[in-house]
PDB file of N, CA and C in Angstrom:
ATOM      1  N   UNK A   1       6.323 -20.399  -7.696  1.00  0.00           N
ATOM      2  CA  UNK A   1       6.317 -19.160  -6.949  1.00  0.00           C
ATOM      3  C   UNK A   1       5.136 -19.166  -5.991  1.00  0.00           C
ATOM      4  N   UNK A   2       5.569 -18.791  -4.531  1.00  0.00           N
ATOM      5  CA  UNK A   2       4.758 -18.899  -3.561  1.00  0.00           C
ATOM      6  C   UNK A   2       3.478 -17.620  -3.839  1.00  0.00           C
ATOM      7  N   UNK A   3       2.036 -17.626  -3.974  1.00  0.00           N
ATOM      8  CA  UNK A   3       1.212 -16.758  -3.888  1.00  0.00           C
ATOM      9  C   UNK A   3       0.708 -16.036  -2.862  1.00  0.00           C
ATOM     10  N   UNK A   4       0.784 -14.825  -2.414  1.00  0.00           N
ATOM     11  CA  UNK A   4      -0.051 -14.277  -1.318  1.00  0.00           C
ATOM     12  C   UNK A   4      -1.404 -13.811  -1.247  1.00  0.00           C
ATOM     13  N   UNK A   5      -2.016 -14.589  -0.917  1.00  0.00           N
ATOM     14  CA  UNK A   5      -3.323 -14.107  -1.070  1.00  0.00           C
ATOM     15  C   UNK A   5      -4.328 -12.985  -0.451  1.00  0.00           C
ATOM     16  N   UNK A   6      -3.313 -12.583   0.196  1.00  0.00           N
ATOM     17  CA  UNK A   6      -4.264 -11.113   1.247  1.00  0.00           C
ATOM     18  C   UNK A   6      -4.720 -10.223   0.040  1.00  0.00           C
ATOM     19  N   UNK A   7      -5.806  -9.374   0.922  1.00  0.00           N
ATOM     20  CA  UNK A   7      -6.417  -8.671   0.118  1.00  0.00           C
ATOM     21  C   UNK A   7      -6.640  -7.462   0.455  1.00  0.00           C
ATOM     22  N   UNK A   8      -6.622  -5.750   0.278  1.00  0.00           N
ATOM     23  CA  UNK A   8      -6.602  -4.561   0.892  1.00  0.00           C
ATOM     24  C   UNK A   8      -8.007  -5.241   1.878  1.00  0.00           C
ATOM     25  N   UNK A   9      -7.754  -4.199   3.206  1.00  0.00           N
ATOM     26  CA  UNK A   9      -9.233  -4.425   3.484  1.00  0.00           C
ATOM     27  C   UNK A   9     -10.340  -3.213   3.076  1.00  0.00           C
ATOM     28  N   UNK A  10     -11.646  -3.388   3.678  1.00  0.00           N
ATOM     29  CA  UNK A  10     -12.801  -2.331   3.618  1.00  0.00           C
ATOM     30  C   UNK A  10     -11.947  -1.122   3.835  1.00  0.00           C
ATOM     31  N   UNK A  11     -11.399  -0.987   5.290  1.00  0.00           N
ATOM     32  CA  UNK A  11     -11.157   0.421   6.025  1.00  0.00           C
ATOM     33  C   UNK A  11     -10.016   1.014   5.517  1.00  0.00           C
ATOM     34  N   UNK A  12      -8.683   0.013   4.961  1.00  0.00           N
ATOM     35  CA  UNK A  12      -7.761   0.453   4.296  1.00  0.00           C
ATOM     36  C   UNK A  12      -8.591   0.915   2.845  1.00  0.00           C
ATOM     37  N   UNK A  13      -8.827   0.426   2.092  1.00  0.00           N
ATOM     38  CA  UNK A  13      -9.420   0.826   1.047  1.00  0.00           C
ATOM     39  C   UNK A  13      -9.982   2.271   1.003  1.00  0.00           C
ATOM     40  N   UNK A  14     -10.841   2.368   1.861  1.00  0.00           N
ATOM     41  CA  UNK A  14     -11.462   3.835   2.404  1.00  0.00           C
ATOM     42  C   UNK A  14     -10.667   4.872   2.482  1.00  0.00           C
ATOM     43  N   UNK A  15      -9.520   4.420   3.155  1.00  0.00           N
ATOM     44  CA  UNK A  15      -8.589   5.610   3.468  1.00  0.00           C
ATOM     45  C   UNK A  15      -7.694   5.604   2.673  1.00  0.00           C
ATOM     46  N   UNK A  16      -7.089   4.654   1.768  1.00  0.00           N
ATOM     47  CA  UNK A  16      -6.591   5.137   0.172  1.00  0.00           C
ATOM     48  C   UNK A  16      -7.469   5.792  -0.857  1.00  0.00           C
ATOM     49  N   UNK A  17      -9.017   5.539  -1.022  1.00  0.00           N
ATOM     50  CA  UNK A  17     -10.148   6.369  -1.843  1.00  0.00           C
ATOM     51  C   UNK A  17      -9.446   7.576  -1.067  1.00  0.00           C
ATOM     52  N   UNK A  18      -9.819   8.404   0.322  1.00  0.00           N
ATOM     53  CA  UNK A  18      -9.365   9.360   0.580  1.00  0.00           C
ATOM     54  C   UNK A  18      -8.475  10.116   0.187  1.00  0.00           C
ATOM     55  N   UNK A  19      -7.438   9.335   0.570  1.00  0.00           N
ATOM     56  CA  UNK A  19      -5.946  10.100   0.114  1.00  0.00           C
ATOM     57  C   UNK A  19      -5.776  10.372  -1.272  1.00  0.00           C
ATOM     58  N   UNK A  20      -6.789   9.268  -2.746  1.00  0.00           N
ATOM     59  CA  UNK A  20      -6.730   9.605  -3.764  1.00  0.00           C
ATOM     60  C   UNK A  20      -7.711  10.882  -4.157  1.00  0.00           C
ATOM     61  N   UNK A  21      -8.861  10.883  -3.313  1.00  0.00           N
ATOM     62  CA  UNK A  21      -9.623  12.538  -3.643  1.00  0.00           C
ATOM     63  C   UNK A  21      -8.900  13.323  -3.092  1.00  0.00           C
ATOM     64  N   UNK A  22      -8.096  13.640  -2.303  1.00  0.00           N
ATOM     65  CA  UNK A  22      -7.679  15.078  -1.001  1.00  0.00           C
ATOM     66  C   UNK A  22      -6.496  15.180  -2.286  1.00  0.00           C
ATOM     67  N   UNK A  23      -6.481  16.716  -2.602  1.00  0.00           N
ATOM     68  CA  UNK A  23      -5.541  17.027  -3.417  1.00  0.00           C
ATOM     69  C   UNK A  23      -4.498  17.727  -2.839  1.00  0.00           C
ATOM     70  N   UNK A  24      -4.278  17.199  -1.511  1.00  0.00           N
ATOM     71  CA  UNK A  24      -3.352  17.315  -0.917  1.00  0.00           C
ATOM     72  C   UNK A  24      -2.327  16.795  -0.594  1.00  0.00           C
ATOM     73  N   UNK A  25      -2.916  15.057  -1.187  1.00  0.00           N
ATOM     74  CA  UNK A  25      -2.209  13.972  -0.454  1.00  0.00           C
ATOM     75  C   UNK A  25      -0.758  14.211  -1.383  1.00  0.00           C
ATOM     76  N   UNK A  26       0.282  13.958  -1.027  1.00  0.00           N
ATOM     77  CA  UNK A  26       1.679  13.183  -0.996  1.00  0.00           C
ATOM     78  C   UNK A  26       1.576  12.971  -2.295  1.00  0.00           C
ATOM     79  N   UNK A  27       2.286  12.534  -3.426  1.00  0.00           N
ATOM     80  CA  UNK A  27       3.070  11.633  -4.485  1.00  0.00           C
ATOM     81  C   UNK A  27       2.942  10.306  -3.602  1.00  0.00           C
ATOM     82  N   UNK A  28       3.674  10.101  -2.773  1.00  0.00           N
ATOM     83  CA  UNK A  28       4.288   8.982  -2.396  1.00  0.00           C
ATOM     84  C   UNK A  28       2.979   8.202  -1.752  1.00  0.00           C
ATOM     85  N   UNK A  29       1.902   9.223  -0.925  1.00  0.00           N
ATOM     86  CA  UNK A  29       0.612   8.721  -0.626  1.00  0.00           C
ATOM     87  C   UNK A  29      -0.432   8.265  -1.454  1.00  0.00           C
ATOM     88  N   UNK A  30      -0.140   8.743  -2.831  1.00  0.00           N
ATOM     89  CA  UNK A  30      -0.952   8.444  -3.806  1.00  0.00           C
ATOM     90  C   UNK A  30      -0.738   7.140  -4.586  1.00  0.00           C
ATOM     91  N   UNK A  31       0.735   7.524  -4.459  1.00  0.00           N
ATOM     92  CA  UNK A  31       1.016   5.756  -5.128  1.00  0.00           C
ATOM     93  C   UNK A  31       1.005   4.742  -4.248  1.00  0.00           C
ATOM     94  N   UNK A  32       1.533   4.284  -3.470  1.00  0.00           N
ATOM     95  CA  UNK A  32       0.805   3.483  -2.490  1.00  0.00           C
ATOM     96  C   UNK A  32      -0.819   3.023  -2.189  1.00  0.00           C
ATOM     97  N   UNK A  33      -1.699   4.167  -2.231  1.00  0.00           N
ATOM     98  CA  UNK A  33      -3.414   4.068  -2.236  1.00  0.00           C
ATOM     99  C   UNK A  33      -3.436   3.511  -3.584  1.00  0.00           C
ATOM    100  N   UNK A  34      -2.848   4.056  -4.495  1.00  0.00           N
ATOM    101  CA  UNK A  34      -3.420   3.103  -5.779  1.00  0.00           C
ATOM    102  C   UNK A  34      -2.914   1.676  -5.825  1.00  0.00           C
ATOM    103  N   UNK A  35      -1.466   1.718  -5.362  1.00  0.00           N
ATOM    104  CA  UNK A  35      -1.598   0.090  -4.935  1.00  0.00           C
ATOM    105  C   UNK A  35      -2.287  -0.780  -4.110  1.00  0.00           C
ATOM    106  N   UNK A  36      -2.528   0.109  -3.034  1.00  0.00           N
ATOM    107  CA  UNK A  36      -3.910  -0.441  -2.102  1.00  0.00           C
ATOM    108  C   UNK A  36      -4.814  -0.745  -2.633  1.00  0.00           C
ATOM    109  N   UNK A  37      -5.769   0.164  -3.291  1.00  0.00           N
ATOM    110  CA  UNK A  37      -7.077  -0.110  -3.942  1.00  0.00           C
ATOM    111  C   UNK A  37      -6.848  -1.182  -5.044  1.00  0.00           C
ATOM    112  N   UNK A  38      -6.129  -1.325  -5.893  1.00  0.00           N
ATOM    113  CA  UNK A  38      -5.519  -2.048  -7.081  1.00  0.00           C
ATOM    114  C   UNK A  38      -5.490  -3.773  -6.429  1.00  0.00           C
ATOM    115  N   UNK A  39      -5.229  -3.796  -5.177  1.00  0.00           N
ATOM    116  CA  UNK A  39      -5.378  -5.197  -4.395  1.00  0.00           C
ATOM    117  C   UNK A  39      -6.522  -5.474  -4.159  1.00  0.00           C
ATOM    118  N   UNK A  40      -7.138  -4.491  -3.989  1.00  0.00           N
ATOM    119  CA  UNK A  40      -8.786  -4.762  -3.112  1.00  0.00           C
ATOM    120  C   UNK A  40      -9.590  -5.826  -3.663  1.00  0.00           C
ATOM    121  N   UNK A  41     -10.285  -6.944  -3.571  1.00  0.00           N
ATOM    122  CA  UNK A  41     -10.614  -7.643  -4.327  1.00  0.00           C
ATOM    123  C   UNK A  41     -10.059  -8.497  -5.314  1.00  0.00           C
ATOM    124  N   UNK A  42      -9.081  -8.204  -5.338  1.00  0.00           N
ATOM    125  CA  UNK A  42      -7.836  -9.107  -6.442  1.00  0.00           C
ATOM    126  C   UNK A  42      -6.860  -9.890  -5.959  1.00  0.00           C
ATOM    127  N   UNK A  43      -6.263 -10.580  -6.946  1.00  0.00           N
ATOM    128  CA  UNK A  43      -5.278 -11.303  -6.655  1.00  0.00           C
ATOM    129  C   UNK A  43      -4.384 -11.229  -6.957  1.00  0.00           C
ATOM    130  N   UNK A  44      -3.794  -9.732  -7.218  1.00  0.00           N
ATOM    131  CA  UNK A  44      -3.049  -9.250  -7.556  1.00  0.00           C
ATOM    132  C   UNK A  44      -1.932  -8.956  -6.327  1.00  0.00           C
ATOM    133  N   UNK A  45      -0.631  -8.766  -6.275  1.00  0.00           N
ATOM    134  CA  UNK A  45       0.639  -8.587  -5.579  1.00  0.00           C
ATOM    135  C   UNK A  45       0.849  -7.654  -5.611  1.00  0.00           C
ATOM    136  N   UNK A  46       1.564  -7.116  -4.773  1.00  0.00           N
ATOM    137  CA  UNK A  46       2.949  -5.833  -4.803  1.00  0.00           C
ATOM    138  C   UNK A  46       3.857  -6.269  -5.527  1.00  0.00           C
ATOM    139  N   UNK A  47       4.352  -5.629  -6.603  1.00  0.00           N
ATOM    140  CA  UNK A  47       5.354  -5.594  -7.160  1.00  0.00           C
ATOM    141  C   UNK A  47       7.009  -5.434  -6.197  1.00  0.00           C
ATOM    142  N   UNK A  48       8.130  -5.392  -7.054  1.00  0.00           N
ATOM    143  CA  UNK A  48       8.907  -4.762  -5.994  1.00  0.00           C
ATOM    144  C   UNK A  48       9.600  -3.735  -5.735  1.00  0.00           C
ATOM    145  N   UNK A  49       9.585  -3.165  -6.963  1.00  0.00           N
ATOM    146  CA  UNK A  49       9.561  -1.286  -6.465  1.00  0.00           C
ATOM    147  C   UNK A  49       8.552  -1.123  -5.658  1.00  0.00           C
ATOM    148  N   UNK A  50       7.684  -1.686  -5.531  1.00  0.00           N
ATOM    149  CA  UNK A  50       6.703  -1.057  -4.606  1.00  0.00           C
ATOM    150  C   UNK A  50       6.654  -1.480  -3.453  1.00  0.00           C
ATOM    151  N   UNK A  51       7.548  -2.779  -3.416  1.00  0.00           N
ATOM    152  CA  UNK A  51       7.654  -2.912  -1.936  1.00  0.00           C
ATOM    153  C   UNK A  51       8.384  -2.623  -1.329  1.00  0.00           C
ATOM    154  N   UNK A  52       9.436  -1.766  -2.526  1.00  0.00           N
ATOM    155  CA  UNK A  52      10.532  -1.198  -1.741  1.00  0.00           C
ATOM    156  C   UNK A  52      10.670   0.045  -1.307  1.00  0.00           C
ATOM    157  N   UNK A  53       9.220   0.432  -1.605  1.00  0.00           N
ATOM    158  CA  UNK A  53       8.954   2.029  -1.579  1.00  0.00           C
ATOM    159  C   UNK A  53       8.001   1.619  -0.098  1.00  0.00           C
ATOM    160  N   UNK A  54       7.710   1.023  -0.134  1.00  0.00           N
ATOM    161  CA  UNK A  54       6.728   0.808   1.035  1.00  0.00           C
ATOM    162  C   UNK A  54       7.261   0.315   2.215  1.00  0.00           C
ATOM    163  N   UNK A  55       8.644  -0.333   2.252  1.00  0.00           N
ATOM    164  CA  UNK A  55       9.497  -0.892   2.818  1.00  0.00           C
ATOM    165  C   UNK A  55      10.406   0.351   3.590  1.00  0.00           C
ATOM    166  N   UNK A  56      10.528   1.125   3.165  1.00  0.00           N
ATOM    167  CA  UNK A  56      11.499   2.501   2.843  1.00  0.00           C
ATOM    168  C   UNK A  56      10.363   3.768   3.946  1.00  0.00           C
ATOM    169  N   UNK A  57       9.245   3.589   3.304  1.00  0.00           N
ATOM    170  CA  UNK A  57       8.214   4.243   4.056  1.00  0.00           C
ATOM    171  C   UNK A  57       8.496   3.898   5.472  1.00  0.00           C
ATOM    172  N   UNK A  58       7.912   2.775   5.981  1.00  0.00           N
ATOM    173  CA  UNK A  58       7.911   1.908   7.254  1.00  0.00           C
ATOM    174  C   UNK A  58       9.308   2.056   7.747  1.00  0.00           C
ATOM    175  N   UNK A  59      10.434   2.091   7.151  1.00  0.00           N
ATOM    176  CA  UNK A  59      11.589   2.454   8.065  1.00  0.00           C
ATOM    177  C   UNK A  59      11.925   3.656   8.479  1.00  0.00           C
ATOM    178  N   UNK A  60      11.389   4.717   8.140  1.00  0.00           N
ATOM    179  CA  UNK A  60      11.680   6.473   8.422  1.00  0.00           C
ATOM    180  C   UNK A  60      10.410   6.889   9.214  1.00  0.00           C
ATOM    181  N   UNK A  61      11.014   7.738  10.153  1.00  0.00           N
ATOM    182  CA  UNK A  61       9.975   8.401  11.042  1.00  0.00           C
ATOM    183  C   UNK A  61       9.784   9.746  10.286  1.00  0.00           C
ATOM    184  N   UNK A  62       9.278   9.999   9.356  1.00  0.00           N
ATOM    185  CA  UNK A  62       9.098  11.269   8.434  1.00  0.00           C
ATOM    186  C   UNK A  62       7.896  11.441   7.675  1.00  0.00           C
ATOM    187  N   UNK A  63       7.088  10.224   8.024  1.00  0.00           N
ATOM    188  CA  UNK A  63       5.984  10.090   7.196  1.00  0.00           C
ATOM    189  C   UNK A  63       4.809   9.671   8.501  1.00  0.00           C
ATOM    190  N   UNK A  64       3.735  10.038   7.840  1.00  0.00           N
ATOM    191  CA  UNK A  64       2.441  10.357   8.818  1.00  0.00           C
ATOM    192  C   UNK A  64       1.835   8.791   8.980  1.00  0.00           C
ATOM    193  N   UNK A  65       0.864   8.645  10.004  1.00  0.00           N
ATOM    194  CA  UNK A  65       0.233   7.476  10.279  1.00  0.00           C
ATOM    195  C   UNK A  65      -0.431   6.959   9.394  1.00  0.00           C
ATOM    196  N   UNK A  66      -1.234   7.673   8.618  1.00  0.00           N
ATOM    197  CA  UNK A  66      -1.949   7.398   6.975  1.00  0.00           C
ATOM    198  C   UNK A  66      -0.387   6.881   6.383  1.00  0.00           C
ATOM    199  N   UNK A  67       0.123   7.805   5.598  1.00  0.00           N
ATOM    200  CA  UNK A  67       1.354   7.006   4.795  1.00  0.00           C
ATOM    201  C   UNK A  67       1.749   5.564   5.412  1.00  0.00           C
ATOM    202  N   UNK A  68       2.343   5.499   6.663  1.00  0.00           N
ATOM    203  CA  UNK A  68       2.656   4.211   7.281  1.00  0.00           C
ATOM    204  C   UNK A  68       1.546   3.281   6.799  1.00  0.00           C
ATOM    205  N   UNK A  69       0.694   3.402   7.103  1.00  0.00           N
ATOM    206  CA  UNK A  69      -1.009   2.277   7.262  1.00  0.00           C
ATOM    207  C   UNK A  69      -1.062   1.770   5.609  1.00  0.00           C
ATOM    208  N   UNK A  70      -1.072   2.638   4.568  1.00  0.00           N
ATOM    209  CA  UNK A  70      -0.744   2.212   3.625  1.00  0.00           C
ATOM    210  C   UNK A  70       0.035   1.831   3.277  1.00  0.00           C
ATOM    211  N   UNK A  71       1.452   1.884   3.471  1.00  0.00           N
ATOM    212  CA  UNK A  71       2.341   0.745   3.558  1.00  0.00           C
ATOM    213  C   UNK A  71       2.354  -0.490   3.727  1.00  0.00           C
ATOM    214  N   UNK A  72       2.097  -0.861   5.191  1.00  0.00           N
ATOM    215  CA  UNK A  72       1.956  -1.812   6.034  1.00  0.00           C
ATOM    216  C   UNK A  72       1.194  -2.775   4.420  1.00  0.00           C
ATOM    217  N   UNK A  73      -0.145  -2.232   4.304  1.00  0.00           N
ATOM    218  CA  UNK A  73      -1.473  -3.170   3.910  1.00  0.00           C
ATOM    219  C   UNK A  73      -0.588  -3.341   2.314  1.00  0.00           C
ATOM    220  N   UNK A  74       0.410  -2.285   1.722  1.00  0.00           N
ATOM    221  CA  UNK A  74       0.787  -3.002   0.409  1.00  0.00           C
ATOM    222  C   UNK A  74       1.868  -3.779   1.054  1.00  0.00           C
ATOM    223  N   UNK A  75       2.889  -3.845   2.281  1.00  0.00           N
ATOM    224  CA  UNK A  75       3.952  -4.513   1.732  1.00  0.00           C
ATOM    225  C   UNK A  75       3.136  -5.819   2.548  1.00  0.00           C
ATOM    226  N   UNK A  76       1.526  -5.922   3.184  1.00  0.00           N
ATOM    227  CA  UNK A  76       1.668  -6.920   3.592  1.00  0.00           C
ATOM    228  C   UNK A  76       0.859  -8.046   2.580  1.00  0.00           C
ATOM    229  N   UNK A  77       1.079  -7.535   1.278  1.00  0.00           N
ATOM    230  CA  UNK A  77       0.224  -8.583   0.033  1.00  0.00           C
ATOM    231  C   UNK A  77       1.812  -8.566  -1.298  1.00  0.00           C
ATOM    232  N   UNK A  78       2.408  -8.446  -0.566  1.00  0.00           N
ATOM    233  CA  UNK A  78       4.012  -8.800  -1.281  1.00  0.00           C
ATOM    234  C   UNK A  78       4.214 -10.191  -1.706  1.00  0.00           C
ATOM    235  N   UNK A  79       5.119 -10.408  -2.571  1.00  0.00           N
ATOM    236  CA  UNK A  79       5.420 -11.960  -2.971  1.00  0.00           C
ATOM    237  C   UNK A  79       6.081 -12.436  -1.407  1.00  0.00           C
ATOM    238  N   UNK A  80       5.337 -13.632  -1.180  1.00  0.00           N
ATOM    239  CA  UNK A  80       6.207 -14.193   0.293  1.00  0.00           C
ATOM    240  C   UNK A  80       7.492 -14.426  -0.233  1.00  0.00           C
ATOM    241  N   UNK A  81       7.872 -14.853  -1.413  1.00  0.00           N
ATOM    242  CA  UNK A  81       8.926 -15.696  -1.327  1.00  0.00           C
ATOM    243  C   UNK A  81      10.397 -14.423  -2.369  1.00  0.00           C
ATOM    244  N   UNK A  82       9.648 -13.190  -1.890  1.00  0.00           N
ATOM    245  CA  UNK A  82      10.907 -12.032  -1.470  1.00  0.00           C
ATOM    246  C   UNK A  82      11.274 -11.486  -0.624  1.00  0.00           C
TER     247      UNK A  82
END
């Protein structure tokens, strides 16, 4: 199995911490930031509910530039070889 090695960055990271203090954020914003942060430093993957939630995100114009951005950074530490 092919490994991806990307890693959340600094600024993504930042702005998932955010979205996890603002008790405003989304369900859907929250899980995503915890998959963000959960990468940060690790070598850990997106699963694939989660990339299919993140996948799903990125295709609908219904969700805000934060939601998108966190997307992007989980589906872009996905298994390559799904």
């Amino acid at each position: 199995m092919s490994k991806n090695d990307k890693q959340t960055s600094k600024d993504v990271s930042s702005l998932a911490s955010d979205v996890l203090r603002d008790p405003s954020s989304s369900a859907i914003q929250r899980q995503l930031a915890g998959s963000a942060l959960s990468q940060a430093n690790s070598d850990k993957q997106t699963g694939s509910k989660m990339e299919t939630k993140a996948s799903n995100v990125l295709q609908s114009d219904k969700y805000s530039d934060t939601t998108k951005t966190l997307a992007a950074s989980v589906l872009a530490q996905s298994n390559k070889e799904r």
